[in-house]
PDB file of N, CA and C in Angstrom:
ATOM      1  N   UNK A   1      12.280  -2.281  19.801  1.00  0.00           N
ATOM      2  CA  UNK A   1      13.549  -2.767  19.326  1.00  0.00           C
ATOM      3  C   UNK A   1      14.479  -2.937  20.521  1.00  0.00           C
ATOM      4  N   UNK A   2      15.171  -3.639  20.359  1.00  0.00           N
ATOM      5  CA  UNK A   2      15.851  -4.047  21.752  1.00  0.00           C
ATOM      6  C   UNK A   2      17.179  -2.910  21.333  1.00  0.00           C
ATOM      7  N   UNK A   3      17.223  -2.659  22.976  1.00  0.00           N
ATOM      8  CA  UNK A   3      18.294  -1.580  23.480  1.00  0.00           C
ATOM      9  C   UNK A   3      19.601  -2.074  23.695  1.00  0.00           C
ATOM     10  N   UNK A   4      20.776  -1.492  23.025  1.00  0.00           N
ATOM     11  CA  UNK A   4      22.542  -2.112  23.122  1.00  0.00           C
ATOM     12  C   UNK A   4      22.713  -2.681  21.865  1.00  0.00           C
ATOM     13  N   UNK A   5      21.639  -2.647  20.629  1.00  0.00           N
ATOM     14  CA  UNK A   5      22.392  -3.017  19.330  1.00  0.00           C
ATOM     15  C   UNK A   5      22.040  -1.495  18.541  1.00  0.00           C
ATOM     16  N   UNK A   6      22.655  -1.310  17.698  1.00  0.00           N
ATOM     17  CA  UNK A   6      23.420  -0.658  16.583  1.00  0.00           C
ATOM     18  C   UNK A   6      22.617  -0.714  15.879  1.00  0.00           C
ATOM     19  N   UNK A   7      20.803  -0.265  15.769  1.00  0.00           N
ATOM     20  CA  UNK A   7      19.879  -0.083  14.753  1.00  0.00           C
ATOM     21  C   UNK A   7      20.237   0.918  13.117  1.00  0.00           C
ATOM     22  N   UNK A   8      20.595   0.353  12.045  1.00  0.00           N
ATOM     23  CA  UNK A   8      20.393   0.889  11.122  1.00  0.00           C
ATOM     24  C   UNK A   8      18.589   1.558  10.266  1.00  0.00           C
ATOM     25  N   UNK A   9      19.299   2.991  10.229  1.00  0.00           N
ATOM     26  CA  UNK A   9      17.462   3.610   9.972  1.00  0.00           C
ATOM     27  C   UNK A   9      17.789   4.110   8.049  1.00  0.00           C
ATOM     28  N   UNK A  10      16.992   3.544   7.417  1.00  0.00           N
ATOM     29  CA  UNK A  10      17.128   3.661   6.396  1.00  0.00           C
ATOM     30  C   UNK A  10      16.017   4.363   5.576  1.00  0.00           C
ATOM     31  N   UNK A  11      15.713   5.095   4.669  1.00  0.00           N
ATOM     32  CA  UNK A  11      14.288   5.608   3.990  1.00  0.00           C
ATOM     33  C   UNK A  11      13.889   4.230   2.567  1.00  0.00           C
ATOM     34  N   UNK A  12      12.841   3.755   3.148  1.00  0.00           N
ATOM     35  CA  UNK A  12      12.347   2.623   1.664  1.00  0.00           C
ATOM     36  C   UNK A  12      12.028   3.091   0.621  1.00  0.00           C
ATOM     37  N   UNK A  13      11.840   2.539  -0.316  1.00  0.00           N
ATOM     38  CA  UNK A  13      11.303   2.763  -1.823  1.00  0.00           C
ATOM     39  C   UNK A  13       9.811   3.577  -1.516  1.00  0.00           C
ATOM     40  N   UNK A  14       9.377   4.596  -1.662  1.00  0.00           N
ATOM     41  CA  UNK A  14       8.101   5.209  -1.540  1.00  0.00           C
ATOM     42  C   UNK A  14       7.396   3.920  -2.050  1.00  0.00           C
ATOM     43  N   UNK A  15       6.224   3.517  -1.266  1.00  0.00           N
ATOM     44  CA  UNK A  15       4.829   2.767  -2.226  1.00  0.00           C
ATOM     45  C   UNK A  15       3.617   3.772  -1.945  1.00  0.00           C
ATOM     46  N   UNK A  16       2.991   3.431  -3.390  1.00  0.00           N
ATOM     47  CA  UNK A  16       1.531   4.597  -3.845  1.00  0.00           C
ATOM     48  C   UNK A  16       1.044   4.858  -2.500  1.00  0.00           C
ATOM     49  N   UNK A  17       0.748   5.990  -2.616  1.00  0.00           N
ATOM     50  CA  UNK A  17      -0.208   6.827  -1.450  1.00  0.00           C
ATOM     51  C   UNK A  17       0.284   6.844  -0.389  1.00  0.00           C
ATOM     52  N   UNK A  18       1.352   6.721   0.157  1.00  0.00           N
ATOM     53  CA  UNK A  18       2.492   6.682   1.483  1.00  0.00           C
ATOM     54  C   UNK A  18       3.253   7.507   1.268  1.00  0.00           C
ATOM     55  N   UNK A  19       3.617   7.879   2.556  1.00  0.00           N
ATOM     56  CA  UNK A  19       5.223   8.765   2.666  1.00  0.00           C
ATOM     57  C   UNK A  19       6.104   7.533   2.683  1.00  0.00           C
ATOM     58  N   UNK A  20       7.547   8.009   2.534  1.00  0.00           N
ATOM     59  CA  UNK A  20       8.308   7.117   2.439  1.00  0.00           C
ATOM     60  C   UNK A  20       8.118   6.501   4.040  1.00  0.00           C
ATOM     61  N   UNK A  21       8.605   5.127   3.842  1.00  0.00           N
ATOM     62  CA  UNK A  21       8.928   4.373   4.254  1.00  0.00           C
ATOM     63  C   UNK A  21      10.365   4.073   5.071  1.00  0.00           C
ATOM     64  N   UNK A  22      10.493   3.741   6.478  1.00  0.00           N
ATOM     65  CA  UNK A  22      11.571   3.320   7.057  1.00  0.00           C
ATOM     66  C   UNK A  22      11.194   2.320   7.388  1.00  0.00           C
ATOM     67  N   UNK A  23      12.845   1.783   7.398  1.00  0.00           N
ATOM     68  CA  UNK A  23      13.208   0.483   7.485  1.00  0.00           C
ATOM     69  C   UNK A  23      14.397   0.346   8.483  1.00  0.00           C
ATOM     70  N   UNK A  24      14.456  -0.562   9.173  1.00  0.00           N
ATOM     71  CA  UNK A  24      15.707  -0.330  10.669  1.00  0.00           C
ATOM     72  C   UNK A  24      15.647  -1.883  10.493  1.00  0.00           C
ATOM     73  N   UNK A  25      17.318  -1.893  10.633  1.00  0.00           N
ATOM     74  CA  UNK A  25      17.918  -3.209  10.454  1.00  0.00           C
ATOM     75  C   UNK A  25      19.112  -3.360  11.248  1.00  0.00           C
ATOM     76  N   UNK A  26      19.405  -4.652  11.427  1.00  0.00           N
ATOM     77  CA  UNK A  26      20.867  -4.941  12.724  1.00  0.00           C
ATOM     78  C   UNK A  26      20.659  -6.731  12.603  1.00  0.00           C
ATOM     79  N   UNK A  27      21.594  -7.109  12.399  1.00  0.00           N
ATOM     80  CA  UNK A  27      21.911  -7.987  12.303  1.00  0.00           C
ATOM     81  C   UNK A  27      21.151  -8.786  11.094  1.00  0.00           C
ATOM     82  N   UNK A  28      20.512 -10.268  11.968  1.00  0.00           N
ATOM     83  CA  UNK A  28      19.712 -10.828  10.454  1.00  0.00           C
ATOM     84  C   UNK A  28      17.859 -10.216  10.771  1.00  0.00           C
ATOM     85  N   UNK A  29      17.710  -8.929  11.699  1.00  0.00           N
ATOM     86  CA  UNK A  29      16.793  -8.399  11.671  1.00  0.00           C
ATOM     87  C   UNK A  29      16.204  -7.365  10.781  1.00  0.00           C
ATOM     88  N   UNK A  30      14.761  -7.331  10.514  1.00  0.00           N
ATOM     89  CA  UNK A  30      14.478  -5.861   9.922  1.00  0.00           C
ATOM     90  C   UNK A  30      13.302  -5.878   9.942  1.00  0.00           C
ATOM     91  N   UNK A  31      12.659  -4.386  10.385  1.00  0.00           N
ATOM     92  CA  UNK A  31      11.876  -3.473  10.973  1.00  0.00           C
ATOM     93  C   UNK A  31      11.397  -2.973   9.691  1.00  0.00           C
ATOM     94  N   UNK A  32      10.090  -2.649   9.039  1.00  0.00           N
ATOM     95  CA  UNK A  32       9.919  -1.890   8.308  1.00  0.00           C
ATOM     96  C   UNK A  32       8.145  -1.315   8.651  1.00  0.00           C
ATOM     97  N   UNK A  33       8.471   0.517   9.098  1.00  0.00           N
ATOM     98  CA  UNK A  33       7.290   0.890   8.953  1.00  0.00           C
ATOM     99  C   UNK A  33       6.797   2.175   8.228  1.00  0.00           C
ATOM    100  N   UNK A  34       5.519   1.860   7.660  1.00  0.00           N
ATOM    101  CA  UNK A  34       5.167   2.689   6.489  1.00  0.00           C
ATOM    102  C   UNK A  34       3.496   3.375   6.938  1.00  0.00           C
ATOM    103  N   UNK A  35       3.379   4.472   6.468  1.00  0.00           N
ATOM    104  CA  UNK A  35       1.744   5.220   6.643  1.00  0.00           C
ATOM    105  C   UNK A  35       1.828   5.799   5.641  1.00  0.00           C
ATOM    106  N   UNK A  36      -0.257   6.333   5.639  1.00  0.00           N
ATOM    107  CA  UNK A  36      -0.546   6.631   4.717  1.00  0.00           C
ATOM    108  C   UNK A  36      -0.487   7.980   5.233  1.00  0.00           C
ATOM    109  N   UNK A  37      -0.076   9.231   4.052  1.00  0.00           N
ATOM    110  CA  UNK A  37      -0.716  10.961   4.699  1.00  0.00           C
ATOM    111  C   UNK A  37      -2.179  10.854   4.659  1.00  0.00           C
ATOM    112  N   UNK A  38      -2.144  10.831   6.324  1.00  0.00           N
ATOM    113  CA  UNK A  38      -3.540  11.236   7.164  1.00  0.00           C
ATOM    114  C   UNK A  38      -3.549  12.060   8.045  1.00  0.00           C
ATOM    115  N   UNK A  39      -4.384  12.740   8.430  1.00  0.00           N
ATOM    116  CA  UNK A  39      -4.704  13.405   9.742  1.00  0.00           C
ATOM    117  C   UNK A  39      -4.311  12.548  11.014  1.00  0.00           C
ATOM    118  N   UNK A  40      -3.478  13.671  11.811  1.00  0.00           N
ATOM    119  CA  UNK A  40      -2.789  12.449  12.841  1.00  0.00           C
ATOM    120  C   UNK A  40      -3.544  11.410  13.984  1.00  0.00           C
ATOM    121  N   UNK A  41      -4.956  12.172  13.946  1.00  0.00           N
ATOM    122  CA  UNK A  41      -5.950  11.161  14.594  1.00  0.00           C
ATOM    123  C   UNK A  41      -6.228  10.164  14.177  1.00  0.00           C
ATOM    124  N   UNK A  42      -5.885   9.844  12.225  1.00  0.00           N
ATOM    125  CA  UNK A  42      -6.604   8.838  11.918  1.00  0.00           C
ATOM    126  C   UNK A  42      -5.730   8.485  11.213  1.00  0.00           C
ATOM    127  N   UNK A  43      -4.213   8.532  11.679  1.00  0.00           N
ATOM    128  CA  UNK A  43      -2.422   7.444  10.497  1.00  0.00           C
ATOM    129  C   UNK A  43      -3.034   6.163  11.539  1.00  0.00           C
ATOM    130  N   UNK A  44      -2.868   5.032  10.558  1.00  0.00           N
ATOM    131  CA  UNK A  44      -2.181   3.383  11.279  1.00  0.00           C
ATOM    132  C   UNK A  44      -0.871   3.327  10.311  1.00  0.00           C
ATOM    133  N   UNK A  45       0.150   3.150  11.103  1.00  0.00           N
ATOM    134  CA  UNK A  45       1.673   2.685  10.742  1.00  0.00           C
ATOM    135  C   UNK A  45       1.431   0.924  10.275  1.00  0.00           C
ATOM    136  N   UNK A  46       1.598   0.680   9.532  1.00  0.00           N
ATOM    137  CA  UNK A  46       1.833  -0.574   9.006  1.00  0.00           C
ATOM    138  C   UNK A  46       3.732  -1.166   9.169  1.00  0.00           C
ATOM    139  N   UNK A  47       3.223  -2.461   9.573  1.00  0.00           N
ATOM    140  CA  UNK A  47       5.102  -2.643  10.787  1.00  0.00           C
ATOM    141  C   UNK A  47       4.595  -4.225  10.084  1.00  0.00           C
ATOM    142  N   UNK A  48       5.919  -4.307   9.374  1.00  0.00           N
ATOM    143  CA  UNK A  48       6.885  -5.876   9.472  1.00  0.00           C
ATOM    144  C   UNK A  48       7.910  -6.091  10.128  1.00  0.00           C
ATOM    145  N   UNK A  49       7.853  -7.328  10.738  1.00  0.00           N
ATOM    146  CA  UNK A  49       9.196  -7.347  11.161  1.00  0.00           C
ATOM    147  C   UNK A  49       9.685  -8.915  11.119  1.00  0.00           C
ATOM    148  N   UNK A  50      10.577  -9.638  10.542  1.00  0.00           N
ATOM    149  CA  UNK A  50      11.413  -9.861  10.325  1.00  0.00           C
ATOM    150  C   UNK A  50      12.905 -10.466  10.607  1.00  0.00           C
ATOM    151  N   UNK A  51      12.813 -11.582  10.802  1.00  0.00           N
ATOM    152  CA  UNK A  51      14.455 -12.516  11.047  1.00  0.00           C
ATOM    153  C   UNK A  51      14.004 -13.577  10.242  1.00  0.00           C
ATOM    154  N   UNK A  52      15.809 -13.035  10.138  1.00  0.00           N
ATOM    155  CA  UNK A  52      15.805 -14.151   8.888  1.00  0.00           C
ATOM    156  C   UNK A  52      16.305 -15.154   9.316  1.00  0.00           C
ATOM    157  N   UNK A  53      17.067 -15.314  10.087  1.00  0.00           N
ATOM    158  CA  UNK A  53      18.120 -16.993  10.989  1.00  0.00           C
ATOM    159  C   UNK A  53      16.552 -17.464  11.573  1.00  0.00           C
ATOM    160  N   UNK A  54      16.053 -17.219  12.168  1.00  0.00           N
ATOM    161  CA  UNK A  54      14.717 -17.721  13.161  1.00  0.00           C
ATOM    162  C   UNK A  54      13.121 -17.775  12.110  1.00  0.00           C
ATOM    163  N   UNK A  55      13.189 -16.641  10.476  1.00  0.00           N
ATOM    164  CA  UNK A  55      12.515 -17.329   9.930  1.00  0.00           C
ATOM    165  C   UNK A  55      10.870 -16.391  11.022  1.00  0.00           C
ATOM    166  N   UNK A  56      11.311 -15.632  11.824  1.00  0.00           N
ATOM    167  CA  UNK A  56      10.052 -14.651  12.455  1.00  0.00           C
ATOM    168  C   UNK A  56       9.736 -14.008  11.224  1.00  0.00           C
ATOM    169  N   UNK A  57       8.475 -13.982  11.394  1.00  0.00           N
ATOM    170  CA  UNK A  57       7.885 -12.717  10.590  1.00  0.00           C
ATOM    171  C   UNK A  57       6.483 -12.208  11.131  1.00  0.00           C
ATOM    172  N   UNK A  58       6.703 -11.415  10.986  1.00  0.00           N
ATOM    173  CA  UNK A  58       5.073 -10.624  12.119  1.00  0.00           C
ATOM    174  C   UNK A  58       4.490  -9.403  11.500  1.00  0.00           C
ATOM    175  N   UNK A  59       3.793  -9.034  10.951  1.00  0.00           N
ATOM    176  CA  UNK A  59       3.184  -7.705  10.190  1.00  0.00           C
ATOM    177  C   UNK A  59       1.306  -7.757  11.857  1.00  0.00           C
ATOM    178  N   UNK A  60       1.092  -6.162  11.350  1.00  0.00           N
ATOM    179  CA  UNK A  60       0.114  -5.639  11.801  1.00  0.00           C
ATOM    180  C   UNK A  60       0.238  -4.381  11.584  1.00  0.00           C
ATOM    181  N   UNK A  61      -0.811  -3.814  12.265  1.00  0.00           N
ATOM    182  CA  UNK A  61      -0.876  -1.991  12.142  1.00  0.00           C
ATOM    183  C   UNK A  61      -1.147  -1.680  13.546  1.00  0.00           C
ATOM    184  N   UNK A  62      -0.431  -0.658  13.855  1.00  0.00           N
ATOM    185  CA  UNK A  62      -0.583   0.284  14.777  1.00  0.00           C
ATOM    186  C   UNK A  62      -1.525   1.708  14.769  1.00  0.00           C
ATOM    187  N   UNK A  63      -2.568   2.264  15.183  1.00  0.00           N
ATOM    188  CA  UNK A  63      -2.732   3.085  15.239  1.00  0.00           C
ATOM    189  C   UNK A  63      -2.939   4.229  15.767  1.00  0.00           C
ATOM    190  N   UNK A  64      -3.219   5.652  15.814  1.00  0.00           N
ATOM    191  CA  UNK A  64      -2.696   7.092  16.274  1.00  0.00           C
ATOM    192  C   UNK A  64      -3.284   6.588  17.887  1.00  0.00           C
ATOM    193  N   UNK A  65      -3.837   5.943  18.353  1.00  0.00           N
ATOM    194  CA  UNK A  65      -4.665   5.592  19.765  1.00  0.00           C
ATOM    195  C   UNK A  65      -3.123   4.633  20.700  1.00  0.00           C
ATOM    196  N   UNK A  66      -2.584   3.681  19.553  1.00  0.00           N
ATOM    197  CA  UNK A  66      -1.298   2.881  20.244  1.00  0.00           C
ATOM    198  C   UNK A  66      -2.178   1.327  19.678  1.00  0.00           C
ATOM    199  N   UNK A  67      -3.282   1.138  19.560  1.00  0.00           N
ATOM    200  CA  UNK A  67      -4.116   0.041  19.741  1.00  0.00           C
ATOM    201  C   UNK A  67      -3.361  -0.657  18.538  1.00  0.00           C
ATOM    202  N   UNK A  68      -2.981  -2.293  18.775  1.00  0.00           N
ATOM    203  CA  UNK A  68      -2.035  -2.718  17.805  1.00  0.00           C
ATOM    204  C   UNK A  68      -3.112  -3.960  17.325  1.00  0.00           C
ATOM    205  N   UNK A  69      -3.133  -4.035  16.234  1.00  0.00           N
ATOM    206  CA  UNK A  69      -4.049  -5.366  15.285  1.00  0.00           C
ATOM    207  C   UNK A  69      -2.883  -6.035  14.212  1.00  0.00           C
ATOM    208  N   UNK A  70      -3.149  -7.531  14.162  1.00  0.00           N
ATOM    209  CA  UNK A  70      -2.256  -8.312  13.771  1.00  0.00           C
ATOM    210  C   UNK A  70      -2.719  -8.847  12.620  1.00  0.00           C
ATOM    211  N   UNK A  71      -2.057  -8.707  11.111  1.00  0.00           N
ATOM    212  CA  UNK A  71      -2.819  -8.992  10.071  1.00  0.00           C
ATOM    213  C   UNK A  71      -2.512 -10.699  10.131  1.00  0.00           C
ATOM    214  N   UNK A  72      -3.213 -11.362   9.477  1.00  0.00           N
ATOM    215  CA  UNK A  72      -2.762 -12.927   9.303  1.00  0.00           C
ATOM    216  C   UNK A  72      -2.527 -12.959   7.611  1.00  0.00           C
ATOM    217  N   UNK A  73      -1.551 -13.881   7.736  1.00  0.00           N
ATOM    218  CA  UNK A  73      -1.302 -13.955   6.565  1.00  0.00           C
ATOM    219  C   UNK A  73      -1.462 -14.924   5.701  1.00  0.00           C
ATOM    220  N   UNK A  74      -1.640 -15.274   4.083  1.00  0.00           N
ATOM    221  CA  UNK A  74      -2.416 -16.070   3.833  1.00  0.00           C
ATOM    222  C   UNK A  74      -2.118 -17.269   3.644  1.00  0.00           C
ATOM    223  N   UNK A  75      -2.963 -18.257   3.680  1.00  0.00           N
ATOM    224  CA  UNK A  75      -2.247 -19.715   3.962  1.00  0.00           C
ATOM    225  C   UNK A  75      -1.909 -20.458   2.313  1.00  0.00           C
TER     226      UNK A  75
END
């Protein structure tokens, strides 16, 4: 997240089999990442992110290693 804006950190709507969910927002941006309760060797954080003026949108998972995979989405 870029450094010198004013990140809002918010808790999301729980979805099945997850801890809640955060969500970080600032401006027409927003951040949302969610996991499943796992053993910390084996959480992937699931990350959207989000502008809405520019119309970005980017999802993938991160996991406990850092190794980042990019879901595609469907056409």
């Amino acid at each position: 997240m870029p450094l010198g804006l004013n990140w809002r950190e918010e808790l999301a709507p729980e979805m099945p089999f997850h801890l809640p969910s955060y969500r970080y927002t600032v401006e027409d941006w927003a951040v949302m990442v969610s996991y499943q309760f796992l053993a910390p060797k084996l959480v992937v954080y699931e990350v959207v992110i989000a502008g809405e003026v520019t119309r970005f949108h980017w999802q993938g998972e991160v996991d406990a290693a850092g190794r980042v995979g990019e879901k595609v989405a469907p056409s």
